[in-house]
PDB file of N, CA and C in Angstrom:
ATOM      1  N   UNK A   1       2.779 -23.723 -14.955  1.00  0.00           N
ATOM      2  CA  UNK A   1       1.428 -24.217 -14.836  1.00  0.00           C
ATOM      3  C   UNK A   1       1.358 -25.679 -15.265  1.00  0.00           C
ATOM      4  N   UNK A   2       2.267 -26.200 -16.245  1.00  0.00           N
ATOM      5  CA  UNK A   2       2.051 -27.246 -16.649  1.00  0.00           C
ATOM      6  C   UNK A   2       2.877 -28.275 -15.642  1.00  0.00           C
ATOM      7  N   UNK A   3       3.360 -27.954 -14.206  1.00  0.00           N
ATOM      8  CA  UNK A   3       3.484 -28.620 -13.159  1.00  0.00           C
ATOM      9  C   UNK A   3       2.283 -29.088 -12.556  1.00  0.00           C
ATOM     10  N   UNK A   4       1.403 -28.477 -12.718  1.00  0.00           N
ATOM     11  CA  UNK A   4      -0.128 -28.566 -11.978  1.00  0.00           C
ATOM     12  C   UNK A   4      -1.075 -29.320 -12.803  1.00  0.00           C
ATOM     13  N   UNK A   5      -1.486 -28.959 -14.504  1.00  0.00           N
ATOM     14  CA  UNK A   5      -1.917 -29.268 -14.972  1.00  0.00           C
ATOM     15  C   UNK A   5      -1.708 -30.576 -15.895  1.00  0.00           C
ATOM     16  N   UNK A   6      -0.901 -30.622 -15.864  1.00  0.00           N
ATOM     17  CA  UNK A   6       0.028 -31.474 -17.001  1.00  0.00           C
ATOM     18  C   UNK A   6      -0.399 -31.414 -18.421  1.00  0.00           C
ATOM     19  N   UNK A   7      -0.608 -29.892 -18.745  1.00  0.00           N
ATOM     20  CA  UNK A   7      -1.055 -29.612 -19.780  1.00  0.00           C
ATOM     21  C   UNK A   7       0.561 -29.043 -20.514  1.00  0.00           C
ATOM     22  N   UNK A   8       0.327 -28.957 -22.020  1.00  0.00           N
ATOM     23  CA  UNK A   8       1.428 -28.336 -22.498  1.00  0.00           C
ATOM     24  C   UNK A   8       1.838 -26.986 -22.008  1.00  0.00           C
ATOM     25  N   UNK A   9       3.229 -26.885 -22.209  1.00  0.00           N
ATOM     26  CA  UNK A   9       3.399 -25.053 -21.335  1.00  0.00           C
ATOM     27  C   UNK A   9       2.540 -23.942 -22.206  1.00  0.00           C
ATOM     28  N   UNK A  10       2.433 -23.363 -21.941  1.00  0.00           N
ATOM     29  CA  UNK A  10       1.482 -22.275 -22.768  1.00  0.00           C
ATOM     30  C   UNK A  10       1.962 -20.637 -22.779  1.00  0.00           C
ATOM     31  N   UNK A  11       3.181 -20.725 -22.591  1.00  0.00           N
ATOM     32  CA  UNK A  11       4.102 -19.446 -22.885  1.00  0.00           C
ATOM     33  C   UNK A  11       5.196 -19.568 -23.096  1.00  0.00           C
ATOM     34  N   UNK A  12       6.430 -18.610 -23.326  1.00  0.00           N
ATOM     35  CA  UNK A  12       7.803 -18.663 -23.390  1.00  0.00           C
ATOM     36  C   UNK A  12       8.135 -17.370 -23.122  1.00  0.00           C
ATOM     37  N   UNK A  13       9.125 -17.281 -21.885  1.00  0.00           N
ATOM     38  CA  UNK A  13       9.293 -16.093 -21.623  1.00  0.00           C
ATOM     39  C   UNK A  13      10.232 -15.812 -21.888  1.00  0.00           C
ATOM     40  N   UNK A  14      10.699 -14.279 -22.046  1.00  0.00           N
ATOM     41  CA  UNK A  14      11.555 -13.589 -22.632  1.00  0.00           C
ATOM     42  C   UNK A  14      12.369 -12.493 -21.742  1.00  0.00           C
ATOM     43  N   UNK A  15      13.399 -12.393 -21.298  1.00  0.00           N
ATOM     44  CA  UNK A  15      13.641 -11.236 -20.220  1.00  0.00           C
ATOM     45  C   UNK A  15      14.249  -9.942 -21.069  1.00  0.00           C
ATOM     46  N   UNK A  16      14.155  -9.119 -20.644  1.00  0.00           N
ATOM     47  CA  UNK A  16      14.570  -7.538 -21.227  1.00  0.00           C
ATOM     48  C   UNK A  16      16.453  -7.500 -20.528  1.00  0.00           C
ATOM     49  N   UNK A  17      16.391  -8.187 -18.731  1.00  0.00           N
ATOM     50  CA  UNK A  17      17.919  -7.836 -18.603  1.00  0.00           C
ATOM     51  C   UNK A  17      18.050  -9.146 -17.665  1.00  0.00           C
ATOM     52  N   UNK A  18      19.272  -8.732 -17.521  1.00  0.00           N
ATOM     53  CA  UNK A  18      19.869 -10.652 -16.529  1.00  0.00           C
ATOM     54  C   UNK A  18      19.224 -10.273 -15.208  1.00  0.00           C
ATOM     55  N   UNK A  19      18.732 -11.920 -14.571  1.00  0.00           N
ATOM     56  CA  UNK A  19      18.244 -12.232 -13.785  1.00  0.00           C
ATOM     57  C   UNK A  19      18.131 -13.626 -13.174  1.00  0.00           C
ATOM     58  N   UNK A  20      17.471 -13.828 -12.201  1.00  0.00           N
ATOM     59  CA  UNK A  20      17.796 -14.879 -11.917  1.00  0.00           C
ATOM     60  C   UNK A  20      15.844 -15.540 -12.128  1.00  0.00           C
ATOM     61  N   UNK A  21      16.469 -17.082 -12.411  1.00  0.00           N
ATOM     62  CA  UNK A  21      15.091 -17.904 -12.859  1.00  0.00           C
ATOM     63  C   UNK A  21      15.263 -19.626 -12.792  1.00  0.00           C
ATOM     64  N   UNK A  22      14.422 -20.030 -12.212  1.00  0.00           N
ATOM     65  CA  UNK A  22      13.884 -21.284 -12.087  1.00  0.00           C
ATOM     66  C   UNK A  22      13.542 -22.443 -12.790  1.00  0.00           C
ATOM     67  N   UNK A  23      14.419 -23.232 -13.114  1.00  0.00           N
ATOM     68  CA  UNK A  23      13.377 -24.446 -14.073  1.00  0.00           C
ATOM     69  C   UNK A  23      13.145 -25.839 -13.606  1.00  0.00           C
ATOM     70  N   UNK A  24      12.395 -26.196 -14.091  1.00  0.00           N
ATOM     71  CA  UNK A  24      12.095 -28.182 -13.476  1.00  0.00           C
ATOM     72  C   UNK A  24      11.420 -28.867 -14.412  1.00  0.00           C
ATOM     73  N   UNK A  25      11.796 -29.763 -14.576  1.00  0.00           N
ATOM     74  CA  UNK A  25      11.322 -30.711 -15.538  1.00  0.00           C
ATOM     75  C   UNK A  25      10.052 -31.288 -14.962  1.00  0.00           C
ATOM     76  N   UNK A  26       9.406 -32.142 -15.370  1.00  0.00           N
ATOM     77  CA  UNK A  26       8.168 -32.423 -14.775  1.00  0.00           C
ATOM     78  C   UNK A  26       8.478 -33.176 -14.378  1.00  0.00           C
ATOM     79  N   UNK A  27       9.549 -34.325 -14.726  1.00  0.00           N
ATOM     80  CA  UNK A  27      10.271 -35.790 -14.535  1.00  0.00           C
ATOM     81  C   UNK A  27      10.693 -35.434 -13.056  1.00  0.00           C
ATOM     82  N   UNK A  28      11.434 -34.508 -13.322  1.00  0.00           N
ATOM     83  CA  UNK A  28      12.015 -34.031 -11.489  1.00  0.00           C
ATOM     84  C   UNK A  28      11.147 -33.658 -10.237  1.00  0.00           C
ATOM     85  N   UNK A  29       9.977 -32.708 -10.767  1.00  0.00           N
ATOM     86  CA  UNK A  29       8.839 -32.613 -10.082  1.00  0.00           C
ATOM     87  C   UNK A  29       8.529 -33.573  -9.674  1.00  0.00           C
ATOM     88  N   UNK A  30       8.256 -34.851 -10.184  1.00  0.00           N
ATOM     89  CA  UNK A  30       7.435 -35.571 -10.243  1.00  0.00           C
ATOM     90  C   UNK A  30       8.606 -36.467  -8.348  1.00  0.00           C
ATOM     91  N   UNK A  31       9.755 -36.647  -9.214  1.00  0.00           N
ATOM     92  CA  UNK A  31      10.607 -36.971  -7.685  1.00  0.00           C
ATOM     93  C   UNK A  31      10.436 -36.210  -6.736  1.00  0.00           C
ATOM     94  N   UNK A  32      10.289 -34.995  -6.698  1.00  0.00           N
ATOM     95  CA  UNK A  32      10.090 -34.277  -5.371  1.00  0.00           C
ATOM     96  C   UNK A  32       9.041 -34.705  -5.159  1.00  0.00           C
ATOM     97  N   UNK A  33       7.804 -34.729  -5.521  1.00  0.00           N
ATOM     98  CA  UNK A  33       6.410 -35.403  -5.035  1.00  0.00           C
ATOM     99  C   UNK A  33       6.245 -36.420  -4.648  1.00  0.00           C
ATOM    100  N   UNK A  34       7.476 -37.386  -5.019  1.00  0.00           N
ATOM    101  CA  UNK A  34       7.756 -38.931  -4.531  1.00  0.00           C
ATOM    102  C   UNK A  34       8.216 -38.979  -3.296  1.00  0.00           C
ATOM    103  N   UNK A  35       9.728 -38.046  -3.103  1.00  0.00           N
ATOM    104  CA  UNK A  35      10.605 -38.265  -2.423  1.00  0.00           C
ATOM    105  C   UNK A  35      10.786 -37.212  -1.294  1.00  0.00           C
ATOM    106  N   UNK A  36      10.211 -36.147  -1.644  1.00  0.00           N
ATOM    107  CA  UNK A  36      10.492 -34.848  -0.453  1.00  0.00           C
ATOM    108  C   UNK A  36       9.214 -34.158  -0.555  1.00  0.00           C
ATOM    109  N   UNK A  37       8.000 -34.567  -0.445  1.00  0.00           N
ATOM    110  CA  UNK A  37       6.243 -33.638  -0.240  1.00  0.00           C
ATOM    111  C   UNK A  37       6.110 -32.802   0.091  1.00  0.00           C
ATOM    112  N   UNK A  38       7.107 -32.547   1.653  1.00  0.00           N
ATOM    113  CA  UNK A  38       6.968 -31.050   2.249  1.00  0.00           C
ATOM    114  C   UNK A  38       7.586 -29.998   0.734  1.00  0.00           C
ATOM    115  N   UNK A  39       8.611 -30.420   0.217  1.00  0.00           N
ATOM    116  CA  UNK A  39       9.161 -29.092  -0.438  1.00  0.00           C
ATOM    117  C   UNK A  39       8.484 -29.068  -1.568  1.00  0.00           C
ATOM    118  N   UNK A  40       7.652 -30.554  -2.478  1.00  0.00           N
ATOM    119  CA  UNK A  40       6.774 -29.926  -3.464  1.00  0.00           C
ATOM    120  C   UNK A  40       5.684 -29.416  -3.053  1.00  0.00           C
ATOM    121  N   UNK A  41       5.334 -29.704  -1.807  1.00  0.00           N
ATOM    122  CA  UNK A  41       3.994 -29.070  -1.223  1.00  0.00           C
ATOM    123  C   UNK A  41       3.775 -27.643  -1.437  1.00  0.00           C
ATOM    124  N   UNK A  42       5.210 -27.247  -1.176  1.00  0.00           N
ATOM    125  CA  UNK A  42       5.923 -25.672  -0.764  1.00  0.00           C
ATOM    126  C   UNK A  42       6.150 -25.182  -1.948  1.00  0.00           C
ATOM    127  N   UNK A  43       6.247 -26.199  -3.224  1.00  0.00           N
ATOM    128  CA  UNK A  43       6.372 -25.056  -4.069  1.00  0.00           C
ATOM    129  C   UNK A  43       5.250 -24.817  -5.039  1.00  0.00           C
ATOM    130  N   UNK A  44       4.298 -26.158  -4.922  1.00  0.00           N
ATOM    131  CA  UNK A  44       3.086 -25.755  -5.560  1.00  0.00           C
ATOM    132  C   UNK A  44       2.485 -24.846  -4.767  1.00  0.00           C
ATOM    133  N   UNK A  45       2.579 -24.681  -3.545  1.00  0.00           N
ATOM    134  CA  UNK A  45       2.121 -23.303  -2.930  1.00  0.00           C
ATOM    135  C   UNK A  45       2.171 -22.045  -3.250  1.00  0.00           C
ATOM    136  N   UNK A  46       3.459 -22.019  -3.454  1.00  0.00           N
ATOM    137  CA  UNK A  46       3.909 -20.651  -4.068  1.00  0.00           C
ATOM    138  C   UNK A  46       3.352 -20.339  -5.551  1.00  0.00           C
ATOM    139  N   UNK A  47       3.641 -21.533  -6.732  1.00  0.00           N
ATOM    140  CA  UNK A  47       3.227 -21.476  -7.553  1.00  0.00           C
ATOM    141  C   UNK A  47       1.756 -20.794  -7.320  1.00  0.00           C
ATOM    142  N   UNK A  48       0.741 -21.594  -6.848  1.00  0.00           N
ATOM    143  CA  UNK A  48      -0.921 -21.339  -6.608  1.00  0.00           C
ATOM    144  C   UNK A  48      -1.095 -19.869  -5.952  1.00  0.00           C
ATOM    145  N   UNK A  49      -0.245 -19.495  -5.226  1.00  0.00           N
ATOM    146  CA  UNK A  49       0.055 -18.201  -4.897  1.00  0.00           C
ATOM    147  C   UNK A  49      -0.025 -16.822  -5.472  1.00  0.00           C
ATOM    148  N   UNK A  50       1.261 -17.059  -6.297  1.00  0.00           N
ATOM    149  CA  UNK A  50       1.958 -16.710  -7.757  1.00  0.00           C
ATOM    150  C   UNK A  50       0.591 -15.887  -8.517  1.00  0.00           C
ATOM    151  N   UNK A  51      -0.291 -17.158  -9.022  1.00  0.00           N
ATOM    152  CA  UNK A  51      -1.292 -17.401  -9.987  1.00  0.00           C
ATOM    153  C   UNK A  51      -2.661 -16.673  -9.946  1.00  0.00           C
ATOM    154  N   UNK A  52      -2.568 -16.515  -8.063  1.00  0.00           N
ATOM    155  CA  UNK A  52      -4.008 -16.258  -7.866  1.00  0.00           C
ATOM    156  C   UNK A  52      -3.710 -14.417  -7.725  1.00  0.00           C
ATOM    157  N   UNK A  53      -2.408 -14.276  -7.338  1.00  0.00           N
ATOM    158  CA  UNK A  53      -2.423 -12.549  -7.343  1.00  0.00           C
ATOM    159  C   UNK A  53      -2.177 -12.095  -8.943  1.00  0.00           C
ATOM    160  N   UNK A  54      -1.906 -12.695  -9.765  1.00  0.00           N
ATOM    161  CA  UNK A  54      -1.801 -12.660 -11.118  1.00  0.00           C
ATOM    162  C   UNK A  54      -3.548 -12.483 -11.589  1.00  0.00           C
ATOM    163  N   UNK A  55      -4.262 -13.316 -11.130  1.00  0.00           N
ATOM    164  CA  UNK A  55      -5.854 -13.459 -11.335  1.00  0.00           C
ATOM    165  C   UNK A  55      -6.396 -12.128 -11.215  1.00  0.00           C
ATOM    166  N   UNK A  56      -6.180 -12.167  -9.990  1.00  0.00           N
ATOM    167  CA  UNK A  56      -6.591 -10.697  -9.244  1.00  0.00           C
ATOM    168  C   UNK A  56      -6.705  -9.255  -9.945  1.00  0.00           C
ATOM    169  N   UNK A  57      -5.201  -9.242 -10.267  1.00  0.00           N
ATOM    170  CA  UNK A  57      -4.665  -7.997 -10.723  1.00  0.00           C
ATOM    171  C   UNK A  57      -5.681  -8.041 -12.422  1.00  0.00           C
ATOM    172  N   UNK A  58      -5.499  -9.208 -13.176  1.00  0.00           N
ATOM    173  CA  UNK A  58      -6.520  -9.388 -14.274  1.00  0.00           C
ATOM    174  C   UNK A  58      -7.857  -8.984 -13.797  1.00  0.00           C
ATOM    175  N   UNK A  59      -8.714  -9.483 -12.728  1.00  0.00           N
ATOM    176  CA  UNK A  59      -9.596  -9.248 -12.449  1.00  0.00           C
ATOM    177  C   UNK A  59     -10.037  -7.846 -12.246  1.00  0.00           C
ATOM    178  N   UNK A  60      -9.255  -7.047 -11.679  1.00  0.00           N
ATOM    179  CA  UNK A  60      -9.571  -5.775 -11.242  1.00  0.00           C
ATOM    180  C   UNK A  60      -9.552  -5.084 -12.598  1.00  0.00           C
ATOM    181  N   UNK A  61      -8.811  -4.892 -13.632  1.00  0.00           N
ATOM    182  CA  UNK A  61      -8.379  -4.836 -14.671  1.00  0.00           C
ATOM    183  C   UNK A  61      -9.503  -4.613 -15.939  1.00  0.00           C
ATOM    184  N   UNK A  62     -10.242  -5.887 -15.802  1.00  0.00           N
ATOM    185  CA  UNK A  62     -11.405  -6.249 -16.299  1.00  0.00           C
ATOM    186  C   UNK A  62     -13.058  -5.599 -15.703  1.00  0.00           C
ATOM    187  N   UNK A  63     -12.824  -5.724 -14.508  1.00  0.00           N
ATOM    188  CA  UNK A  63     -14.161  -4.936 -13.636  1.00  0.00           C
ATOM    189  C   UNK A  63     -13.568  -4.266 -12.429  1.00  0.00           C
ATOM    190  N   UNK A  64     -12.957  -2.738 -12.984  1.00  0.00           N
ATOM    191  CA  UNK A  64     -12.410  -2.041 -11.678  1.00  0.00           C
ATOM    192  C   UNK A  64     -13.826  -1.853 -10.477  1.00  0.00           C
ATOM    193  N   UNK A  65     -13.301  -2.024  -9.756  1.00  0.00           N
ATOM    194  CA  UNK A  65     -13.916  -1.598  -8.549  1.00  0.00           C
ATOM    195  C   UNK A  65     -15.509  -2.825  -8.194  1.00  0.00           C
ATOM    196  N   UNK A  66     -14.775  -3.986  -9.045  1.00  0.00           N
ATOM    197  CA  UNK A  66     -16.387  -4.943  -9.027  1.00  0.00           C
ATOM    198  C   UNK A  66     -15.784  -6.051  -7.736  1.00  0.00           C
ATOM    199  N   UNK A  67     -15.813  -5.593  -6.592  1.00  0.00           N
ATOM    200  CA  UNK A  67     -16.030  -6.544  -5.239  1.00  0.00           C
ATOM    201  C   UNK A  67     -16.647  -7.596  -5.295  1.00  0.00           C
TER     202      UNK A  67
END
């Protein structure tokens, strides 16, 4: 999130077993947004993606069945 916001990160995650995972500096982000748009375009997409079915699932959670 703090790709988007440029707020401090606001978690630390922890895995239970091996897997595979993603990191980027903001410094690097920041070159893809310079230098290649289509692919940060593509991944703040996903990110915003990510976030909003995350919302959702909270949402329903909070007010089942509130349409």
């Amino acid at each position: 999130m703090s790709l988007i916001d440029d707020a401090p990160r606001s978690a630390t995650a922890t895995v239970e077993k091996a897997g595979l995972a993603y990191q980027i500096e903001a410094v690097e982000f920041d070159l893809l947004r310079t230098d290649h748009k289509p692919l940060a375009f593509a991944i703040l997409r996903k990110m915003a993606s990510d976030m909003c079915g995350r919302l959702r699932m909270v949402s329903v959670q909070l007010v089942p069945g509130g349409d």
